[in-house]
PDB file of N, CA and C in Angstrom:
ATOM      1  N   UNK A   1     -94.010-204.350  35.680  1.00  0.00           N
ATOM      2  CA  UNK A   1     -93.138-204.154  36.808  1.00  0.00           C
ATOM      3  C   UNK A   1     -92.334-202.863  36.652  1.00  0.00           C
ATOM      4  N   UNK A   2     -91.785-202.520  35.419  1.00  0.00           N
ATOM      5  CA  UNK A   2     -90.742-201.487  35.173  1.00  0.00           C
ATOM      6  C   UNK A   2     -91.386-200.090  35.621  1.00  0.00           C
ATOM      7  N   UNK A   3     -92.839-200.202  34.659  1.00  0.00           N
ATOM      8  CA  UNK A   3     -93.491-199.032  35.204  1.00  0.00           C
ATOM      9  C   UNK A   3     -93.921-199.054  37.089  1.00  0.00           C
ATOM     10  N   UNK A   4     -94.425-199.720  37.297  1.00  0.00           N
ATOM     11  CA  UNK A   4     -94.617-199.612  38.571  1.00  0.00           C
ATOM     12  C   UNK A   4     -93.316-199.064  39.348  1.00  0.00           C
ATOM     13  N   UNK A   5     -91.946-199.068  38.909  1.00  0.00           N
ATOM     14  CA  UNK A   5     -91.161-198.417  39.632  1.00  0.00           C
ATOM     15  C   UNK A   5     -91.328-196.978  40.169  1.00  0.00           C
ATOM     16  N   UNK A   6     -91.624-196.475  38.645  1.00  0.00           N
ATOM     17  CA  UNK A   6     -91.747-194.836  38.486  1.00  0.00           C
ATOM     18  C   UNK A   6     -90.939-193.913  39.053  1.00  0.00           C
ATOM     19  N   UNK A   7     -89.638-194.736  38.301  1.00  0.00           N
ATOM     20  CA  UNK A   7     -88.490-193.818  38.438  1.00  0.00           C
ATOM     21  C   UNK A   7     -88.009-192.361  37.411  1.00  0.00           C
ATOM     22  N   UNK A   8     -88.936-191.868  36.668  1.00  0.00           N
ATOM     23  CA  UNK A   8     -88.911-191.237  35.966  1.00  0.00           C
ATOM     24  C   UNK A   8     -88.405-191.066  34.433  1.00  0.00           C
ATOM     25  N   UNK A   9     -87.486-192.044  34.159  1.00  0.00           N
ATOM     26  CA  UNK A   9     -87.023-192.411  32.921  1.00  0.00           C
ATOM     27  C   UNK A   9     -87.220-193.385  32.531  1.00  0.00           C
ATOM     28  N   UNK A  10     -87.122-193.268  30.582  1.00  0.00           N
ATOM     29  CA  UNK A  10     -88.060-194.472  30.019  1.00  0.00           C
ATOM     30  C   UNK A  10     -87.258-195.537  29.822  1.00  0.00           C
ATOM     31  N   UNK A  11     -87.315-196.373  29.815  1.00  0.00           N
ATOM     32  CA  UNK A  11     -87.267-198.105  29.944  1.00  0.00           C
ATOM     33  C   UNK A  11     -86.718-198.565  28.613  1.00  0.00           C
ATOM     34  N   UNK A  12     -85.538-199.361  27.899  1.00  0.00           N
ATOM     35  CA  UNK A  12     -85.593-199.757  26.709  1.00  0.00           C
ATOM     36  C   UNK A  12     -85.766-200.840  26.549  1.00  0.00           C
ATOM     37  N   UNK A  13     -86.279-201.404  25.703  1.00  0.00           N
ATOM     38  CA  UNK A  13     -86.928-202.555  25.942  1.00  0.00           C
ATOM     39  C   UNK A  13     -86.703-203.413  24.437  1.00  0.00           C
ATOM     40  N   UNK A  14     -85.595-204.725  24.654  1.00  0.00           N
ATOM     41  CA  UNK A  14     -85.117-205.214  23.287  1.00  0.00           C
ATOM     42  C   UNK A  14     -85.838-206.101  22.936  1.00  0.00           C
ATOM     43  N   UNK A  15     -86.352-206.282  21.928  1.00  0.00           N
ATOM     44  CA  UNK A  15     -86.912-207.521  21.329  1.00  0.00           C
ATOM     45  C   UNK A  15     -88.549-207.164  21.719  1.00  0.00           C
ATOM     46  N   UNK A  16     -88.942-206.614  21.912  1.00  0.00           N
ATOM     47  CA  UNK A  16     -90.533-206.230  22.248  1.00  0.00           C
ATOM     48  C   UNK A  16     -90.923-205.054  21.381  1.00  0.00           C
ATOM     49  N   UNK A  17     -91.894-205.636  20.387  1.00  0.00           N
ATOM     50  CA  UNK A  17     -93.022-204.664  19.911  1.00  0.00           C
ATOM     51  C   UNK A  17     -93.944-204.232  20.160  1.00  0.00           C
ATOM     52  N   UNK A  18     -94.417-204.335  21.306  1.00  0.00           N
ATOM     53  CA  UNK A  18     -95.403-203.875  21.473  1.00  0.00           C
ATOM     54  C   UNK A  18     -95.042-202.999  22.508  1.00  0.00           C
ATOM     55  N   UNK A  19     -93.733-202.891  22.774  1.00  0.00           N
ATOM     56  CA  UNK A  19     -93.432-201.974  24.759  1.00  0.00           C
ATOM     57  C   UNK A  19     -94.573-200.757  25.011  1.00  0.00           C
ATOM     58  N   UNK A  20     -95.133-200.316  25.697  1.00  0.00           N
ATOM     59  CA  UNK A  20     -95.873-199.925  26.557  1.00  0.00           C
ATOM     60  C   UNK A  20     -95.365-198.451  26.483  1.00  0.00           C
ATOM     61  N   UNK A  21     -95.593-197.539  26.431  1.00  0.00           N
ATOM     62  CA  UNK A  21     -95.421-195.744  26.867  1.00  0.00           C
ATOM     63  C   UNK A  21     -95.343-196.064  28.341  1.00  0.00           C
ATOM     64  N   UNK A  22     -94.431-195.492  28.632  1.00  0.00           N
ATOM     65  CA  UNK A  22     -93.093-194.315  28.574  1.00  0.00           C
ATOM     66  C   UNK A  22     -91.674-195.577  28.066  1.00  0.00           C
ATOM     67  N   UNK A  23     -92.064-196.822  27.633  1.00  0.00           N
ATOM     68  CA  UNK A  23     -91.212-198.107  27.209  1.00  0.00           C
ATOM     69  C   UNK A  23     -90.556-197.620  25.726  1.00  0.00           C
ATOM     70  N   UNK A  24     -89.506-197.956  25.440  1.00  0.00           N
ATOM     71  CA  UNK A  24     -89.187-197.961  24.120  1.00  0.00           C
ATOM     72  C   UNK A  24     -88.741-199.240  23.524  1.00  0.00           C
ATOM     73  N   UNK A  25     -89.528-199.489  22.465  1.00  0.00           N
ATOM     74  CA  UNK A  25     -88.566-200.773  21.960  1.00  0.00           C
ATOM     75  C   UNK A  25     -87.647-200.302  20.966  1.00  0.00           C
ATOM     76  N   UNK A  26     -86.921-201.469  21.287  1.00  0.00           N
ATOM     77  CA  UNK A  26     -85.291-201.197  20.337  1.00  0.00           C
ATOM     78  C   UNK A  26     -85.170-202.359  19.333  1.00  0.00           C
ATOM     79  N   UNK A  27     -84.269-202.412  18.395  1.00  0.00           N
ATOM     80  CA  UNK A  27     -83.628-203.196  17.487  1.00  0.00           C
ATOM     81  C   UNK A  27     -82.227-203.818  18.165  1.00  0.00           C
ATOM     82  N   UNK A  28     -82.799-205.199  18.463  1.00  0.00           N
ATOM     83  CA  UNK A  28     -81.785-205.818  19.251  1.00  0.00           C
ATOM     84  C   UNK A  28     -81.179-207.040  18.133  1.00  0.00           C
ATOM     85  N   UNK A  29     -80.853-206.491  17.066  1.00  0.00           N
ATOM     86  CA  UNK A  29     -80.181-207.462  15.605  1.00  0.00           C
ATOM     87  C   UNK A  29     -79.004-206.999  15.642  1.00  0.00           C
ATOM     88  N   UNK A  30     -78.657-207.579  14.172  1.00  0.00           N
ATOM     89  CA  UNK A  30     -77.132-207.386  13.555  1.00  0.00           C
ATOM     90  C   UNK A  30     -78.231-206.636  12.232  1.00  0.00           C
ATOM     91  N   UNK A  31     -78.749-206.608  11.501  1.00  0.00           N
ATOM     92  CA  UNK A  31     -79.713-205.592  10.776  1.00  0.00           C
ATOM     93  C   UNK A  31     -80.867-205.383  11.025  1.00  0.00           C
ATOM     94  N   UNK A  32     -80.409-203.672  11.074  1.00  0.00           N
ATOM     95  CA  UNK A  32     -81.449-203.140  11.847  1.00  0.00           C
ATOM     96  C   UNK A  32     -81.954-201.503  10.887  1.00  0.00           C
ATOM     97  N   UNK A  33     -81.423-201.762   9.531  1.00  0.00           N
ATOM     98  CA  UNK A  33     -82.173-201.043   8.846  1.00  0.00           C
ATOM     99  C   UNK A  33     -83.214-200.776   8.248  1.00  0.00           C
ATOM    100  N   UNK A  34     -83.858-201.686   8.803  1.00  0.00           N
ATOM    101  CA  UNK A  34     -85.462-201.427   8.262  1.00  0.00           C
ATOM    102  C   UNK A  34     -86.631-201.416   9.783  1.00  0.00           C
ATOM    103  N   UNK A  35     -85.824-201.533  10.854  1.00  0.00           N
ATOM    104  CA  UNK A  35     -86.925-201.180  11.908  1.00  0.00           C
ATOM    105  C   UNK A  35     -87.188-200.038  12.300  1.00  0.00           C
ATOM    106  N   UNK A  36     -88.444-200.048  12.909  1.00  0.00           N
ATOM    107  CA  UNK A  36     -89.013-198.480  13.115  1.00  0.00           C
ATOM    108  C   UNK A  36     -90.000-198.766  14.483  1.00  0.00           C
ATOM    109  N   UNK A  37     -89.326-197.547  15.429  1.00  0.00           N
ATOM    110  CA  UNK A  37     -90.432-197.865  16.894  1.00  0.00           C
ATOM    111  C   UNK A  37     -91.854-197.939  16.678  1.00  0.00           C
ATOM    112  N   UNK A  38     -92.527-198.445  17.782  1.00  0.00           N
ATOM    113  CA  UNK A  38     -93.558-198.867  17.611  1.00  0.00           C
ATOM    114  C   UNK A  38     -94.513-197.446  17.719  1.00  0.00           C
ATOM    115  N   UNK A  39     -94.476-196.087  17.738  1.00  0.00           N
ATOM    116  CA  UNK A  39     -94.898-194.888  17.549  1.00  0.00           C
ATOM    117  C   UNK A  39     -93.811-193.967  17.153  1.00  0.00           C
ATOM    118  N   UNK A  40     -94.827-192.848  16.231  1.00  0.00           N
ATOM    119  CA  UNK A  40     -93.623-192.063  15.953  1.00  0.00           C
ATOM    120  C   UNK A  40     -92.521-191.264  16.844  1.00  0.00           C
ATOM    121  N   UNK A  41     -93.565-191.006  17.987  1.00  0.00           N
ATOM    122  CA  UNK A  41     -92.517-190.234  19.008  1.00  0.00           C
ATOM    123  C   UNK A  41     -91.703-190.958  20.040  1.00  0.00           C
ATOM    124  N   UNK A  42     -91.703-192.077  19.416  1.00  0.00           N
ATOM    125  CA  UNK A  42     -90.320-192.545  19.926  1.00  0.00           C
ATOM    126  C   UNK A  42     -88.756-192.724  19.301  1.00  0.00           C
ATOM    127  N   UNK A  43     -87.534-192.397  19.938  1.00  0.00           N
ATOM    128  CA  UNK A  43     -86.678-192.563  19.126  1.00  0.00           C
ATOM    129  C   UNK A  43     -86.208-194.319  18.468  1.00  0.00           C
ATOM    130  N   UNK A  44     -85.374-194.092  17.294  1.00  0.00           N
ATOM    131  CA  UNK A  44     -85.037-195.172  16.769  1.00  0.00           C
ATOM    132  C   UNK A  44     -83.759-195.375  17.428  1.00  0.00           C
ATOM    133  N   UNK A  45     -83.430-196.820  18.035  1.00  0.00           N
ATOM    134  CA  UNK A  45     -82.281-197.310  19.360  1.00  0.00           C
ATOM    135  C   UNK A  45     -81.749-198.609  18.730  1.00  0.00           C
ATOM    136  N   UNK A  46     -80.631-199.028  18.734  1.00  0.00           N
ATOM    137  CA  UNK A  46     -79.686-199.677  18.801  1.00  0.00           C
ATOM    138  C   UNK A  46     -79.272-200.251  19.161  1.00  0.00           C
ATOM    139  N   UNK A  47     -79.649-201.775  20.207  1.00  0.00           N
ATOM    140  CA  UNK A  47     -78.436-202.399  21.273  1.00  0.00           C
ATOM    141  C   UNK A  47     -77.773-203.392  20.893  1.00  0.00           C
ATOM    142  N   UNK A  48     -76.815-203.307  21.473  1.00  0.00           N
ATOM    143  CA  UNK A  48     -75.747-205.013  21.255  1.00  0.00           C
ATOM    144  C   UNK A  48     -76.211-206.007  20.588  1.00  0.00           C
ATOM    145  N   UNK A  49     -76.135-206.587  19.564  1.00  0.00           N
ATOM    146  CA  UNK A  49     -76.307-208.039  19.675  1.00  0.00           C
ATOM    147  C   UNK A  49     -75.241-208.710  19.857  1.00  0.00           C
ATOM    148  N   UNK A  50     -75.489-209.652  20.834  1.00  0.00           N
ATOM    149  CA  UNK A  50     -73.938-210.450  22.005  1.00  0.00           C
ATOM    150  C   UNK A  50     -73.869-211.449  20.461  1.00  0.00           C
ATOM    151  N   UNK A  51     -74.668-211.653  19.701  1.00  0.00           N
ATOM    152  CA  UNK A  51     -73.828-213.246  19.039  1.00  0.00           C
ATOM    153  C   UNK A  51     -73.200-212.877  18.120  1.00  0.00           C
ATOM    154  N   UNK A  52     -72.909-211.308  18.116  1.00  0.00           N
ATOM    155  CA  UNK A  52     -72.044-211.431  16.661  1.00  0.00           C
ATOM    156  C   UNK A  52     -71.086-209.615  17.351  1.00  0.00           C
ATOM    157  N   UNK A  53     -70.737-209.804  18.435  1.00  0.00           N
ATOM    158  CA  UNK A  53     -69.714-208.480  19.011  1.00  0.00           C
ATOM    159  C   UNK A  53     -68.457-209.441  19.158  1.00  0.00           C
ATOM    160  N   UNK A  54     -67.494-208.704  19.392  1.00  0.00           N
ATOM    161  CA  UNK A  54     -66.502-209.362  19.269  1.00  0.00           C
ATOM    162  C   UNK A  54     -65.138-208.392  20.097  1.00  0.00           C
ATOM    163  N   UNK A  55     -64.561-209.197  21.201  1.00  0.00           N
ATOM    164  CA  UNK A  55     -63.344-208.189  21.830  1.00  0.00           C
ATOM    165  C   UNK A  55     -62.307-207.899  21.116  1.00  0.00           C
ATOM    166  N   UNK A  56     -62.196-205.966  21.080  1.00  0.00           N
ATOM    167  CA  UNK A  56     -61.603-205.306  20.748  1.00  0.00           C
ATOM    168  C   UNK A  56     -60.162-204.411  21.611  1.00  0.00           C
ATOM    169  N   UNK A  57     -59.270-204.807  21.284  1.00  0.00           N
ATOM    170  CA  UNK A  57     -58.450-204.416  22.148  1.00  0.00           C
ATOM    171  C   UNK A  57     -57.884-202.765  21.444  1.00  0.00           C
ATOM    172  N   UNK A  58     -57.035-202.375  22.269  1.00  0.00           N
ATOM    173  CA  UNK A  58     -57.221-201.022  21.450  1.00  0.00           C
ATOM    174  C   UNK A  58     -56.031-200.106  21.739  1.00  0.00           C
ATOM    175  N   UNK A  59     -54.533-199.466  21.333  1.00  0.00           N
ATOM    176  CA  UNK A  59     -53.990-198.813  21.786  1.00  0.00           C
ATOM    177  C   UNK A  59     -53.917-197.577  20.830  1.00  0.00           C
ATOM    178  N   UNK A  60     -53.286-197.636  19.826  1.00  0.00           N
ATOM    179  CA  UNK A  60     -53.360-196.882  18.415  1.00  0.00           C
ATOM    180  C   UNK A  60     -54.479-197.255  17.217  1.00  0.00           C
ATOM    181  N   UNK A  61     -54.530-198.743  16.644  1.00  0.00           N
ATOM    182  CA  UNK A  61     -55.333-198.592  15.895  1.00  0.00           C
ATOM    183  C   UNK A  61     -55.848-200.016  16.914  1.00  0.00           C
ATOM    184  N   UNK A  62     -57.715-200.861  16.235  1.00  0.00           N
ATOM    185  CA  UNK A  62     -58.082-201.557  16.574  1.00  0.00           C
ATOM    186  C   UNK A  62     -58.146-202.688  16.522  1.00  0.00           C
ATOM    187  N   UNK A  63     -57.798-203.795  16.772  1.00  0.00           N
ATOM    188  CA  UNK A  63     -57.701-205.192  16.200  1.00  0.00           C
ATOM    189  C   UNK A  63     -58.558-205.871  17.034  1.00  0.00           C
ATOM    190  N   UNK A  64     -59.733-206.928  16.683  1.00  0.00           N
ATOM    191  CA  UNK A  64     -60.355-207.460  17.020  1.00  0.00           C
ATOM    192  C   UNK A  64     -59.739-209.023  17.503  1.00  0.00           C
ATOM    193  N   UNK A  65     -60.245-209.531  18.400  1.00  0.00           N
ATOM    194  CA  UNK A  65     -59.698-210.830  18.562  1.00  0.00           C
ATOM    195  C   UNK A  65     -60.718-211.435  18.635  1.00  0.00           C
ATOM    196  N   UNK A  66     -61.226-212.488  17.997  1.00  0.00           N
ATOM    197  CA  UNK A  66     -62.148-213.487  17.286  1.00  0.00           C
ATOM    198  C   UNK A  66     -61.873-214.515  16.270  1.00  0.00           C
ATOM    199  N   UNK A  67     -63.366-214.762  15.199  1.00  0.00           N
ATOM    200  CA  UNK A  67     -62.830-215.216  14.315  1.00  0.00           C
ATOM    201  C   UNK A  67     -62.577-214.520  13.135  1.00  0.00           C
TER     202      UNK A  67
END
């Protein structure tokens, strides 16, 4: 579907190894030092993982509110 848009920019795509060209897959963990895209000419990406972020409030320095 994404491609069929063909909106000109590539697609990131979390949790999928195999994503498709012009697709990138990403490292959608809390460790993510040992993954590597699924070709070389793609870059290595980063997204959120929601089960372990936590709200940060922020004026001078940062304090998290959690556990």
């Amino acid at each position: 579907m994404a491609n069929g848009l063909k909106i000109g920019v590539p697609w990131l795509m979390c949790k999928e190894d195999d994503a498709p060209d012009p697709m990138i897959n990403t490292c959608n963990g809390f460790y993510c030092d040992y993954f590597h895209p699924n070709k070389p000419s793609k870059p290595k990406i980063w997204t959120a993982y929601e089960l372990h972020t936590r709200a940060c409030l922020s004026e001078s320095n940062f304090s998290c509110v959690g556990d």
